[in-house]
C-alpha atoms as a PDB file:
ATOM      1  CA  UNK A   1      -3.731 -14.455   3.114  1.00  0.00           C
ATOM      2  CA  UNK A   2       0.029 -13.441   2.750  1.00  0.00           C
ATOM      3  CA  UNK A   3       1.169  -9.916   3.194  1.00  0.00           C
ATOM      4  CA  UNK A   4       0.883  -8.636  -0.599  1.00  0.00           C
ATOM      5  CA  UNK A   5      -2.667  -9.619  -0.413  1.00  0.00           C
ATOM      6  CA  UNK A   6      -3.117  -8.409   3.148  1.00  0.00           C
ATOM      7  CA  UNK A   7      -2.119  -5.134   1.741  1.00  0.00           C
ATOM      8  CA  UNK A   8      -5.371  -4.991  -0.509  1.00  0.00           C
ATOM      9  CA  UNK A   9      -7.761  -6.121   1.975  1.00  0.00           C
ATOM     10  CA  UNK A  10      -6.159  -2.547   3.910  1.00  0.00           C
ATOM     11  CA  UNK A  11      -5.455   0.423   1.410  1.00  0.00           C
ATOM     12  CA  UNK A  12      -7.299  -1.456  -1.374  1.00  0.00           C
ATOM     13  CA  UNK A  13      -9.070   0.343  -4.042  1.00  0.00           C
ATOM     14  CA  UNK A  14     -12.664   1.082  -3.261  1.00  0.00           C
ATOM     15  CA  UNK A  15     -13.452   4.306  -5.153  1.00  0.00           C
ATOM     16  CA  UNK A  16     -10.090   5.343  -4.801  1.00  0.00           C
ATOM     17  CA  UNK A  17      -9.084   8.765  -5.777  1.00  0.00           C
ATOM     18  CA  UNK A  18      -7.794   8.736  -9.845  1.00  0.00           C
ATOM     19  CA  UNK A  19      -6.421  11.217 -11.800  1.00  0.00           C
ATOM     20  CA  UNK A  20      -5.145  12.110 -15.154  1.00  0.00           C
ATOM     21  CA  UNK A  21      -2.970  15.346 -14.932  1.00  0.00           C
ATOM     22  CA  UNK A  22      -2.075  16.938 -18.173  1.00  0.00           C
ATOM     23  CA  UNK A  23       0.801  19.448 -17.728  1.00  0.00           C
ATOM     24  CA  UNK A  24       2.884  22.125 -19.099  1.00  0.00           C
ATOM     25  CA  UNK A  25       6.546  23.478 -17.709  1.00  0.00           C
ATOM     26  CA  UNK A  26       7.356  24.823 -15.524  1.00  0.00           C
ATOM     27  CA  UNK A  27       5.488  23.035 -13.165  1.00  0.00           C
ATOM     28  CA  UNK A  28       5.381  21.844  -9.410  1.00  0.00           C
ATOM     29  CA  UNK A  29       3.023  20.049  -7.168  1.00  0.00           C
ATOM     30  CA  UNK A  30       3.461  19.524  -3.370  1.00  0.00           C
ATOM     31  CA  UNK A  31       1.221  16.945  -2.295  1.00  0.00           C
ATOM     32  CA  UNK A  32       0.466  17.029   1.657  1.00  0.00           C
ATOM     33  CA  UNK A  33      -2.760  14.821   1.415  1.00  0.00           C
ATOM     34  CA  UNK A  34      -1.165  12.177   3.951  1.00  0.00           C
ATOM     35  CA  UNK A  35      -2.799   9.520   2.142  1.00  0.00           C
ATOM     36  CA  UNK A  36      -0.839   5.977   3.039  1.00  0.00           C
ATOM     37  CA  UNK A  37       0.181   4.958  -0.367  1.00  0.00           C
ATOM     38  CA  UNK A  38      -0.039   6.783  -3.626  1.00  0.00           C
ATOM     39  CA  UNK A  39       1.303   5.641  -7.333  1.00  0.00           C
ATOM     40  CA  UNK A  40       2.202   7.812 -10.072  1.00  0.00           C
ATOM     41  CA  UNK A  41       2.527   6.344 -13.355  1.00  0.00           C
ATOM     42  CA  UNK A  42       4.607   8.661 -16.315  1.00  0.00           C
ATOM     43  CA  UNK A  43       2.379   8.376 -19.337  1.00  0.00           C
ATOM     44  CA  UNK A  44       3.976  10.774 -21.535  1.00  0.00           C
ATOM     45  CA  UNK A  45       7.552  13.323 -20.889  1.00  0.00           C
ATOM     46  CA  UNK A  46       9.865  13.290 -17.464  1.00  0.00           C
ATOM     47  CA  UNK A  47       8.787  14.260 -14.240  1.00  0.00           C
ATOM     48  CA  UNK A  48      10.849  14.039 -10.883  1.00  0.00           C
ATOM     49  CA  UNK A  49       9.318  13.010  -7.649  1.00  0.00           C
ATOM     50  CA  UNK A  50      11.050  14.724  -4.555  1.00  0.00           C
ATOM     51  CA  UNK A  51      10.203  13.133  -1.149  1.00  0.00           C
ATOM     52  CA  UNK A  52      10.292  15.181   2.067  1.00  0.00           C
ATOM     53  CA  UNK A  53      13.855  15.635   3.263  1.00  0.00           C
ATOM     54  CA  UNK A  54      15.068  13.178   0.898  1.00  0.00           C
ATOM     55  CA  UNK A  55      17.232  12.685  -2.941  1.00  0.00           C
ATOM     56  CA  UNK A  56      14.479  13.416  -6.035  1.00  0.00           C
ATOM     57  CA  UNK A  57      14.216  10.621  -8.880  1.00  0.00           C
ATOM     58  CA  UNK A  58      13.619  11.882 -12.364  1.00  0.00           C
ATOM     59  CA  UNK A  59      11.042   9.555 -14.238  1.00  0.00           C
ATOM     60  CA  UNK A  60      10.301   8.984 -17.714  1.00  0.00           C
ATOM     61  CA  UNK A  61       7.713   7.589 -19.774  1.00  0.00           C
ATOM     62  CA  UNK A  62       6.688   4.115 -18.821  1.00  0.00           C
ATOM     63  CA  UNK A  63       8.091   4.509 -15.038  1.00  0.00           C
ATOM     64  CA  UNK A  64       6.201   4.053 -12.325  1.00  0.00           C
ATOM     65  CA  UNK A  65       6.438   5.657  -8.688  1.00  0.00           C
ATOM     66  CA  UNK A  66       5.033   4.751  -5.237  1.00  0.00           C
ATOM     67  CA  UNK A  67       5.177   6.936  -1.982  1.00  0.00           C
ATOM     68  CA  UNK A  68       4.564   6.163   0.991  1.00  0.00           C
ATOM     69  CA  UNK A  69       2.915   8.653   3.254  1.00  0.00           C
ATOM     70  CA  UNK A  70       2.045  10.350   5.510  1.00  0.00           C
ATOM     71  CA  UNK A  71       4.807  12.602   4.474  1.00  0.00           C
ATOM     72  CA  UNK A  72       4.473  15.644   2.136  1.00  0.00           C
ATOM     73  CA  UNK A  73       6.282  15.017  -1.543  1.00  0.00           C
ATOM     74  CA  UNK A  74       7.112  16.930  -4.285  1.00  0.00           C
ATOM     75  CA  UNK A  75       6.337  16.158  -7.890  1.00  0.00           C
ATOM     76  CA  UNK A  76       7.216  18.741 -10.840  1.00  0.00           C
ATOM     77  CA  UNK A  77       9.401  19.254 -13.667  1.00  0.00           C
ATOM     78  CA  UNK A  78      12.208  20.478 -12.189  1.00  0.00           C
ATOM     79  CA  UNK A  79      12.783  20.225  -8.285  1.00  0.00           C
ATOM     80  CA  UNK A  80      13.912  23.880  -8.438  1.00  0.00           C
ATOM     81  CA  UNK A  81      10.578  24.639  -9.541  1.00  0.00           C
ATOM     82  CA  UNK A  82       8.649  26.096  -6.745  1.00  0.00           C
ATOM     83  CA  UNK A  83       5.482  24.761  -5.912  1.00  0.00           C
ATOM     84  CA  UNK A  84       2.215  26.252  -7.883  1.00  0.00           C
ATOM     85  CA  UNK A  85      -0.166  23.707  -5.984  1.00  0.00           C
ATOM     86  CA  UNK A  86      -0.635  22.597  -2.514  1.00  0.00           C
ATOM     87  CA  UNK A  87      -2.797  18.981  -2.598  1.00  0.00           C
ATOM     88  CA  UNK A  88      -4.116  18.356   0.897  1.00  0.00           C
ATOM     89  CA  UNK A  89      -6.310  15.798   2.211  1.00  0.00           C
ATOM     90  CA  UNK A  90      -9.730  15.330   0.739  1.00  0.00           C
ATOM     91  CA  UNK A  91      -7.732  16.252  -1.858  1.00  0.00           C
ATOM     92  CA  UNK A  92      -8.257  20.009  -1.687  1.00  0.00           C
ATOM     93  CA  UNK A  93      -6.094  22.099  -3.959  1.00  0.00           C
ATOM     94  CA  UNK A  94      -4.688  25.447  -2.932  1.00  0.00           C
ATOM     95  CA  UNK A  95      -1.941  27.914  -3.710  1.00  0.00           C
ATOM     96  CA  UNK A  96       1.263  27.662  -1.392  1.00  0.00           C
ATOM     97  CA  UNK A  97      -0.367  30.963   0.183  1.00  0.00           C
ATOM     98  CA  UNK A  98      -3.786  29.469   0.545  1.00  0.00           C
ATOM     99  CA  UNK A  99      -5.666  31.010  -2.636  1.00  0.00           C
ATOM    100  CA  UNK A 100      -7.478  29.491  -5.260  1.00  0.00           C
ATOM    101  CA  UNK A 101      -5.903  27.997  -7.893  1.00  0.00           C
ATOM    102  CA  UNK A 102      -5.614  29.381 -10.917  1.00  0.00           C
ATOM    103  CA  UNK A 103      -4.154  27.536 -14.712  1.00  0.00           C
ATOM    104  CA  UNK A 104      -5.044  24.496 -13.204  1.00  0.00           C
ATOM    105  CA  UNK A 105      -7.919  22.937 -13.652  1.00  0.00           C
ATOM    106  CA  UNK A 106     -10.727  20.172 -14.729  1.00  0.00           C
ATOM    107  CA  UNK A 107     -10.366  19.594 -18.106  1.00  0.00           C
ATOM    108  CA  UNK A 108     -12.381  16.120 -18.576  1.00  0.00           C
ATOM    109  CA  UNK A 109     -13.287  13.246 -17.208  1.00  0.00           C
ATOM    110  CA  UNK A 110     -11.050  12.592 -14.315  1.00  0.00           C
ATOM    111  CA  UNK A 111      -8.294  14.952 -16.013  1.00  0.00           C
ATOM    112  CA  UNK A 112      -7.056  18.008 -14.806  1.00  0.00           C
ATOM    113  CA  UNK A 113      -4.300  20.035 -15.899  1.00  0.00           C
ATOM    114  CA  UNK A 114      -3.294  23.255 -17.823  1.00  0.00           C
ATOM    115  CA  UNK A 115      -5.368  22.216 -21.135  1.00  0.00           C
ATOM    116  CA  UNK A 116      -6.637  18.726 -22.790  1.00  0.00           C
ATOM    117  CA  UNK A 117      -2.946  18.385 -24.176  1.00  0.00           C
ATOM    118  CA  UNK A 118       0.321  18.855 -22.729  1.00  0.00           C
ATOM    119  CA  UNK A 119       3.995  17.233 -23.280  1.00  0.00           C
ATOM    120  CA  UNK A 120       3.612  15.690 -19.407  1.00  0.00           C
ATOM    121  CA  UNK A 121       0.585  13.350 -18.579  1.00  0.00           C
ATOM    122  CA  UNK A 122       0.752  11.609 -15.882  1.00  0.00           C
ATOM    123  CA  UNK A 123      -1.223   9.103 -13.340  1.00  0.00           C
ATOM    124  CA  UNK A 124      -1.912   9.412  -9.836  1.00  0.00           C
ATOM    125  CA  UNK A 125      -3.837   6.603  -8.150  1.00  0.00           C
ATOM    126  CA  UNK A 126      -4.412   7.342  -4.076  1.00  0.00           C
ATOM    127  CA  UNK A 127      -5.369   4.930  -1.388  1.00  0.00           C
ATOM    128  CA  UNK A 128      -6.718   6.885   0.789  1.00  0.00           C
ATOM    129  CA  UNK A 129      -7.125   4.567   4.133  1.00  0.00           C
ATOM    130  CA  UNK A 130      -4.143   2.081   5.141  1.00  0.00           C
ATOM    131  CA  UNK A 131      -4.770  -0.998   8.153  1.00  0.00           C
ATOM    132  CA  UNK A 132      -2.975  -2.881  10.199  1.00  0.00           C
ATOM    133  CA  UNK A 133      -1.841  -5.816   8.292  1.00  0.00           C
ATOM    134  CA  UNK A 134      -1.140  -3.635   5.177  1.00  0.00           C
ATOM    135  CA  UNK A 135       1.110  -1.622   7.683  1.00  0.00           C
ATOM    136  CA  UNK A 136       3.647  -4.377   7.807  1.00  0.00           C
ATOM    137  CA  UNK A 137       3.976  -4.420   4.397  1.00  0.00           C
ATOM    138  CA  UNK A 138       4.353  -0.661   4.217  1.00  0.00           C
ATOM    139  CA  UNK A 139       6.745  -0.399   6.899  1.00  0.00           C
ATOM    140  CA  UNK A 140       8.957  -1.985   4.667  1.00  0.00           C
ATOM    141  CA  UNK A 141       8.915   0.902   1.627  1.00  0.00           C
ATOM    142  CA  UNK A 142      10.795   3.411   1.166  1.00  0.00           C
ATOM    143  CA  UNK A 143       9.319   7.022   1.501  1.00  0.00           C
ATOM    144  CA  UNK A 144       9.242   6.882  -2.623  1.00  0.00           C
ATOM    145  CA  UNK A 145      10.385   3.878  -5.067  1.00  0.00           C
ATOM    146  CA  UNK A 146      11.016   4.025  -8.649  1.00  0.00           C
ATOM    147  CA  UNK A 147      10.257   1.197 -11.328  1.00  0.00           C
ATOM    148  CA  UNK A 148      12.240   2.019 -14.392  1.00  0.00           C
ATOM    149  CA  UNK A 149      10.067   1.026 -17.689  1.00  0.00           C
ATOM    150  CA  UNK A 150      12.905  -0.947 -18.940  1.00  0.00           C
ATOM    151  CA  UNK A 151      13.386  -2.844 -15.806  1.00  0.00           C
ATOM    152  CA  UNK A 152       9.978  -3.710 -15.458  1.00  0.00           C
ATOM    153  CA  UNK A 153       7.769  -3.431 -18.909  1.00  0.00           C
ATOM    154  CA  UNK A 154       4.087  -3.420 -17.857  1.00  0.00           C
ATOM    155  CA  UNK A 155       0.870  -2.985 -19.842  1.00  0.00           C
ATOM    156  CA  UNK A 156      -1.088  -2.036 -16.393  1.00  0.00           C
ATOM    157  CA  UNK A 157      -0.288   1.841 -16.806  1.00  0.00           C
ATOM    158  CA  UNK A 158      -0.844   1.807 -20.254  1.00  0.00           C
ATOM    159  CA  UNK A 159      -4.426  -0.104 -19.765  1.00  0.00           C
ATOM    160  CA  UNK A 160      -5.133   2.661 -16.807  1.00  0.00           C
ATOM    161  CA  UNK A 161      -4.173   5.436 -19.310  1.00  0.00           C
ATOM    162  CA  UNK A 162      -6.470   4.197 -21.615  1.00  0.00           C
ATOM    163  CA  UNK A 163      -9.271   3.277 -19.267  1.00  0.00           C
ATOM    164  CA  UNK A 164      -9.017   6.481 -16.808  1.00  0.00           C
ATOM    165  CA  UNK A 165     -10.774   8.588 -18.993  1.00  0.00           C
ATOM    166  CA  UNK A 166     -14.126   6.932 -20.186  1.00  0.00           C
ATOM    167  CA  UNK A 167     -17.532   7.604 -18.671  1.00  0.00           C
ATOM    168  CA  UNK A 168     -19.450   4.488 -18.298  1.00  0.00           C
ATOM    169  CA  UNK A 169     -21.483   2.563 -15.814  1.00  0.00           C
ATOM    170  CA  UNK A 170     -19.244   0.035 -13.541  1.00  0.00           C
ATOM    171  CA  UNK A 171     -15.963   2.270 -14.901  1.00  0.00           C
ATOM    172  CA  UNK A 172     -15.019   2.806 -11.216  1.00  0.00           C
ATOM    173  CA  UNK A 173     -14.815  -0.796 -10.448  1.00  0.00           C
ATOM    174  CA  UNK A 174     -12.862  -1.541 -13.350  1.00  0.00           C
ATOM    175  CA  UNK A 175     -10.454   1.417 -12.553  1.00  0.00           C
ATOM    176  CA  UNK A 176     -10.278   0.040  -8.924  1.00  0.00           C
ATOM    177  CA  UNK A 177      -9.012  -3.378 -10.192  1.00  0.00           C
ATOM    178  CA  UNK A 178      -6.583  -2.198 -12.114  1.00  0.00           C
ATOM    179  CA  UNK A 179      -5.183   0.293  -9.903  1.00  0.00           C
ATOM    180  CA  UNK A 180      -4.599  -2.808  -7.786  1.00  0.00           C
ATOM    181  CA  UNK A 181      -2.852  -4.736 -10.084  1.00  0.00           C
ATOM    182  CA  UNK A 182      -0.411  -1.461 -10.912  1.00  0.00           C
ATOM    183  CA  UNK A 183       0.291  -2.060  -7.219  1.00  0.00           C
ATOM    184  CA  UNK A 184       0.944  -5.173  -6.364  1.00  0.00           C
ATOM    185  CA  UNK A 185       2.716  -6.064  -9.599  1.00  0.00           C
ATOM    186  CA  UNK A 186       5.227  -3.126  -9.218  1.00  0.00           C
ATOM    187  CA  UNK A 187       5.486  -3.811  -5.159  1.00  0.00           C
ATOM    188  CA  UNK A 188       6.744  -8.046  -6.198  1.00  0.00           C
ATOM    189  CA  UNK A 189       8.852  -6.248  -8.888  1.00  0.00           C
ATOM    190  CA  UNK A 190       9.940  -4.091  -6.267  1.00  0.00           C
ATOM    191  CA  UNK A 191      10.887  -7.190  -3.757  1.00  0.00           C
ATOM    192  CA  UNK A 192      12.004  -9.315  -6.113  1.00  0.00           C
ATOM    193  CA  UNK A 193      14.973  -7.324  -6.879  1.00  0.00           C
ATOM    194  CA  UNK A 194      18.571  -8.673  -5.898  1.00  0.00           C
ATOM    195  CA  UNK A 195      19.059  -5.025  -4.478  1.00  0.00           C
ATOM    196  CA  UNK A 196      16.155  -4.333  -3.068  1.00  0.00           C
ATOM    197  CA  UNK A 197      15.978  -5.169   1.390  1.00  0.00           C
ATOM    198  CA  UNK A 198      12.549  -6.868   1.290  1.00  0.00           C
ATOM    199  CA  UNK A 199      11.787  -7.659   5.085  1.00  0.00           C
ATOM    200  CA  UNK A 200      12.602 -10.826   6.348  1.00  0.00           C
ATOM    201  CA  UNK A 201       8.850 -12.588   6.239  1.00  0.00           C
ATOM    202  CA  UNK A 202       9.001 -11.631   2.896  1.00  0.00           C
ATOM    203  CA  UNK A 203      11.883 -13.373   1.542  1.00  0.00           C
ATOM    204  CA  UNK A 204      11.074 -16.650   3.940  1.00  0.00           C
ATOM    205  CA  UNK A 205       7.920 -17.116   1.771  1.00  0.00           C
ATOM    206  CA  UNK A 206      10.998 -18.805  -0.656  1.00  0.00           C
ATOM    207  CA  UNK A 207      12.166 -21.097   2.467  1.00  0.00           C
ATOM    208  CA  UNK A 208      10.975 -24.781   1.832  1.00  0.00           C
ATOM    209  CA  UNK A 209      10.522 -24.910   5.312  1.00  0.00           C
ATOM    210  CA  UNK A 210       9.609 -21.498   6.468  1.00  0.00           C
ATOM    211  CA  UNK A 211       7.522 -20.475   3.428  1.00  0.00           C
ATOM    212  CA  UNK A 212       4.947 -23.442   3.654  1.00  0.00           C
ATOM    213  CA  UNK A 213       4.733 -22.373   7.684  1.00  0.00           C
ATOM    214  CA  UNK A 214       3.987 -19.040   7.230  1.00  0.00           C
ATOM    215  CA  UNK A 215       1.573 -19.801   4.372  1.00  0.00           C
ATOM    216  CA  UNK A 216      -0.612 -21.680   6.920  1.00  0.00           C
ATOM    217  CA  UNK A 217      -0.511 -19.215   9.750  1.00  0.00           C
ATOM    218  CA  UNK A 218      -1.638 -16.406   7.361  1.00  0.00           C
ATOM    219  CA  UNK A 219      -4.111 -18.170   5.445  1.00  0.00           C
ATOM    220  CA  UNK A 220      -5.790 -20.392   8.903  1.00  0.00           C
ATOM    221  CA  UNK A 221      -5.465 -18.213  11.574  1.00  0.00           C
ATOM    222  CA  UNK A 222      -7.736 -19.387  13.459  1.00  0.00           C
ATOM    223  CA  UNK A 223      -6.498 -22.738  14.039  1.00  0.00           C
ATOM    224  CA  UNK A 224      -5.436 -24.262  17.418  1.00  0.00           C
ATOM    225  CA  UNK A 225      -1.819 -23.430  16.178  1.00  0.00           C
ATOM    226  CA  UNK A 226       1.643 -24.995  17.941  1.00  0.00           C
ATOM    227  CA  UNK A 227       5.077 -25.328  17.025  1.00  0.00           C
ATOM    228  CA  UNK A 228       4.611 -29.238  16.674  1.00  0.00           C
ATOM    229  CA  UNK A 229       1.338 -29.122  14.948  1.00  0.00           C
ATOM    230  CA  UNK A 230       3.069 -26.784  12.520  1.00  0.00           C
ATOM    231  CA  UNK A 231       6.307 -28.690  12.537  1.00  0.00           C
ATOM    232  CA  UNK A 232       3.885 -31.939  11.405  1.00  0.00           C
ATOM    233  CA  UNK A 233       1.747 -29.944   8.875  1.00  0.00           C
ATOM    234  CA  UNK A 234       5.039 -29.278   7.301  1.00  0.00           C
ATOM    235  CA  UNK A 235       6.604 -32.707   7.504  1.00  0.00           C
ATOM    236  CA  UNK A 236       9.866 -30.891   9.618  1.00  0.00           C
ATOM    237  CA  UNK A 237      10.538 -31.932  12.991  1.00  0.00           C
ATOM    238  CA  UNK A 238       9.346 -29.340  15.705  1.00  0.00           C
ATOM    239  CA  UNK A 239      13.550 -28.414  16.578  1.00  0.00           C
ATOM    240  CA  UNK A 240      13.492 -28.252  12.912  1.00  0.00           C
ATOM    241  CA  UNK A 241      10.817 -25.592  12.187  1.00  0.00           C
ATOM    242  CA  UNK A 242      11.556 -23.258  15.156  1.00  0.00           C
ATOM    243  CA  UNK A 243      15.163 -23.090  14.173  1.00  0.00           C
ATOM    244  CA  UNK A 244      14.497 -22.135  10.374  1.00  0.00           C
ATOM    245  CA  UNK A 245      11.776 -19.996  11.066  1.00  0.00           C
ATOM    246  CA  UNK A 246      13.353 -17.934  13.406  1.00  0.00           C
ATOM    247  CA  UNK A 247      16.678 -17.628  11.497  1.00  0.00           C
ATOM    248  CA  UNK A 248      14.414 -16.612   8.329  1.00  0.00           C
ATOM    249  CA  UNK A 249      11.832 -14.804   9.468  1.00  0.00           C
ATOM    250  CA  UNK A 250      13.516 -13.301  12.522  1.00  0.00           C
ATOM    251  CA  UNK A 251      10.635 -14.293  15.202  1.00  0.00           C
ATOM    252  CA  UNK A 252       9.657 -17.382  16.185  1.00  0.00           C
ATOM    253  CA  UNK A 253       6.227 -18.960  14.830  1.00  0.00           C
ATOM    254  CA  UNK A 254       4.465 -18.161  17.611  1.00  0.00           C
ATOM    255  CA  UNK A 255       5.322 -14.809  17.965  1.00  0.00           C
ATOM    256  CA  UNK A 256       4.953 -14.036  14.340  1.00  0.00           C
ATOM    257  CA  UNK A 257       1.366 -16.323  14.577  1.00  0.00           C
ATOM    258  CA  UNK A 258       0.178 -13.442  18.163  1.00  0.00           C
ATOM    259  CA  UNK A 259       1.132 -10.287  15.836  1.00  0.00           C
ATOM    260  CA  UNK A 260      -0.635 -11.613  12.409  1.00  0.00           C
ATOM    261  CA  UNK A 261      -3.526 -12.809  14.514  1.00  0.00           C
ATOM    262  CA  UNK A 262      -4.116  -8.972  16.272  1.00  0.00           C
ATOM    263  CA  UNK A 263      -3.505  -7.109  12.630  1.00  0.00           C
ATOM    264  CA  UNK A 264      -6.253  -9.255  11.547  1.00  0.00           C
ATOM    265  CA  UNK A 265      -8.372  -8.324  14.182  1.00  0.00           C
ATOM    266  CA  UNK A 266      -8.042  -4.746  13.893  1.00  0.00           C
ATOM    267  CA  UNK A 267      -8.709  -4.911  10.734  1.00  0.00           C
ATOM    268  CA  UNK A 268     -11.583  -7.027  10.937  1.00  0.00           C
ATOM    269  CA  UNK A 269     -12.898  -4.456  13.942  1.00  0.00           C
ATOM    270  CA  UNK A 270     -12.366  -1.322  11.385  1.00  0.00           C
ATOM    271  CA  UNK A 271     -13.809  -3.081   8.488  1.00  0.00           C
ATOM    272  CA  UNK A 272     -16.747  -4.683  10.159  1.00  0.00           C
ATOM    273  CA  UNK A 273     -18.121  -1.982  12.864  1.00  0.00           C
ATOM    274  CA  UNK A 274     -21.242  -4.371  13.620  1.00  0.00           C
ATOM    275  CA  UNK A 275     -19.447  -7.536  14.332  1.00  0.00           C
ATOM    276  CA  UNK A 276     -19.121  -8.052  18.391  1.00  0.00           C
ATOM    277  CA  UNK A 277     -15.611  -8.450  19.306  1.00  0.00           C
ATOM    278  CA  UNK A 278     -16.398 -12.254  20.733  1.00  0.00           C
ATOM    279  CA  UNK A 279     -16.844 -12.869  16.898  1.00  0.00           C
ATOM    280  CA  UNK A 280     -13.401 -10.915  15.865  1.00  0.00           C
ATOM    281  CA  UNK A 281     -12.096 -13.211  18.623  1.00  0.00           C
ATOM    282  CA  UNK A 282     -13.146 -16.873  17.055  1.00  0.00           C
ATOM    283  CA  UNK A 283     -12.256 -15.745  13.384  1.00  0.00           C
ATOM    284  CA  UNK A 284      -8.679 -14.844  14.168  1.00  0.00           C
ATOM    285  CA  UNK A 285      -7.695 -17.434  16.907  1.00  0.00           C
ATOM    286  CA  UNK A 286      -8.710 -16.191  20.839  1.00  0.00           C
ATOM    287  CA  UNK A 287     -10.978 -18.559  22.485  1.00  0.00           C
ATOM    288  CA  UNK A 288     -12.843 -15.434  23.949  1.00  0.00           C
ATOM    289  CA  UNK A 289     -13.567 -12.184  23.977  1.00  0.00           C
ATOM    290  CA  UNK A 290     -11.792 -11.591  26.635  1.00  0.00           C
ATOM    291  CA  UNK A 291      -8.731 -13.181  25.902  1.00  0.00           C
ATOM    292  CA  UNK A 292      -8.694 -11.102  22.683  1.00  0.00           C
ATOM    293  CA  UNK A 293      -9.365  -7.550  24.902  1.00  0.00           C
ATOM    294  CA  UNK A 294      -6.210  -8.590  27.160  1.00  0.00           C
ATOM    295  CA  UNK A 295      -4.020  -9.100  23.816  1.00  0.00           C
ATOM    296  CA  UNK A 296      -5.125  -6.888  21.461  1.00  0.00           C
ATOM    297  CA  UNK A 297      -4.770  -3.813  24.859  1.00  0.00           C
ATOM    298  CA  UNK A 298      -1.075  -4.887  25.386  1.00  0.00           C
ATOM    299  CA  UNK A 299      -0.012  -5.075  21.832  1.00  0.00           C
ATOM    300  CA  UNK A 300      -2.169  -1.725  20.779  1.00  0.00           C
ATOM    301  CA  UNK A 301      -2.557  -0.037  24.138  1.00  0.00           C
ATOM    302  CA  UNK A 302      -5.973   0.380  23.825  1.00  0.00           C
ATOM    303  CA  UNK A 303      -9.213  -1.817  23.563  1.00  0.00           C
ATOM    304  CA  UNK A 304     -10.686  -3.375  21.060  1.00  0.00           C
ATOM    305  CA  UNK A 305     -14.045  -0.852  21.273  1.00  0.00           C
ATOM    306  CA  UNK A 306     -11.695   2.065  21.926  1.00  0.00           C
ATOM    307  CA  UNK A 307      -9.517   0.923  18.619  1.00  0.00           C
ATOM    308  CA  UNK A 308     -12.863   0.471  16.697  1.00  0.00           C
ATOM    309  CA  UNK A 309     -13.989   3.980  17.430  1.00  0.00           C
ATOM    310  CA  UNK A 310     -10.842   5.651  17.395  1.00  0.00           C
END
């Protein structure tokens, strides 16, 4: 599993909240739902998206947005504009001062707006719950990125646009998918940039001799991993592997193989509330329960139950 996947095995779709919002000017939105990750595709006209404390990017058609939360962000047509809607978690609308909303409303299926046409239409799609793998991956973004249409020419938003709005049995599912794909197609695009600081596990997945290490520590955690088992699995000698690994990746093997192996497990422990943490244990690595309880408390402060019920 490497991180781009991990990241859909945490915030991945699974009824995720989707919306088509049809809008007129002046218009502003402040969105303080604190969901973990949010995308906002530009179907039609400009919009800017204005995260807390920081410089607004104006989007056009064809662009694509992700913020990362929990911090509040603005989206409207103008910055200036002051805020008509307050979107809180559950995603509750109100008025700035608490009211009811008022112009803006549901309109159709999974559209809301100011009418059934407008010059702006955009997509939000909100991942609502985040873990602890997909928080290394997240830690990396910036509070909001912007993928310009020409830089990056997609058919997912346009496929979402068209899909978004039909009625029919398994539509959810199929929404779900593609709201993934959106994702982690404009999160490579994203890395892959020359300009872009992707972290430095990220770019070691290119190493010929890092890459292939990390790709068997993610994907066989459980394994009775060591530097010169891993150094032989890779055909490098074990001097070799620790040097590049550490230089690329910025830990060494082992210390990168400890934190994967706990994200995992909480992960696992949120995911799968009836396994018994002696199971967690054998599918990420610890011999034992216990040796899990005494890792996962020093790296998390807190048990394994107390994580799980937290």
């Amino acid at each position: 599993m490497d991180p781009l996947a991990a990241l859909l095995d945490g915030p991945r779709a699974h009824g995720a909240f989707l919306l088509r919002s049809v809008l007129t000017p002046p218009w502003s939105l402040r969105i303080e739902d604190r969901a973990p990750l949010t995308v906002v595709a530009v179907v039609r006209g400009e919009a800017w998206i204005v995260p807390e404390g920081g410089k607004g990017v104006q989007m056009g058609e064809g662009d694509v947005a992700i913020a990362r939360g929990p911090d509040p962000y603005l989206v409207a047509d103008d910055p200036a504009t002051p805020p008509q809607a307050l979107i809180l978690p559950g995603q509750e609308c109100r008025t700035p001062d608490g009211g009811h909303l008022s112009g803006l409303a549901d309109v159709g299926v999974r559209t809301w707006g100011h009418g059934t046409d407008g010059p702006v239409v955009l997509l939000t799609g909100t991942y609502g719950t985040a873990g602890e793998l997909s928080n290394r991956l997240l830690a990396a973004l910036p509070p909001v990125l912007v993928l310009r249409a020409a830089d990056w020419p997609t058919p997912l938003a346009g496929l979402l646009a068209t899909e978004i709005g039909k009625d029919v049995p398994g539509q959810e599912a199929v929404l779900d998918r593609l709201l993934d794909l959106l994702l982690i197609a404009a999160l490579r695009a994203w890395f892959d940039r020359p300009d872009t600081h992707a972290p430095a596990w990220y770019r070691a997945h290119e190493d010929p001799v890092a890459g292939p290490a990390l790709r068997l520590l993610q994907h066989q955690p459980a394994e009775p991993w060591t530097v010169a088992k891993l150094a032989a699995d890779v055909g490098v000698s074990r001097a070799a592997l620790a040097r590049r690994f550490t230089a690329t990746v910025g830990e060494t093997p082992m210390a990168y193989l400890t934190g994967w192996r706990l994200a995992l497990a909480a992960d696992l422990l949120r995911q799968h509330p009836d396994a018994t943490i002696g199971s967690v244990a054998h599918q990420v690595g610890y011999g034992s329960a216990f040796a899990l309880s005494t890792a996962f408390k020093r790296e998390f402060g807190v048990s394994p139950h107390h994580y799980r019920s937290g």
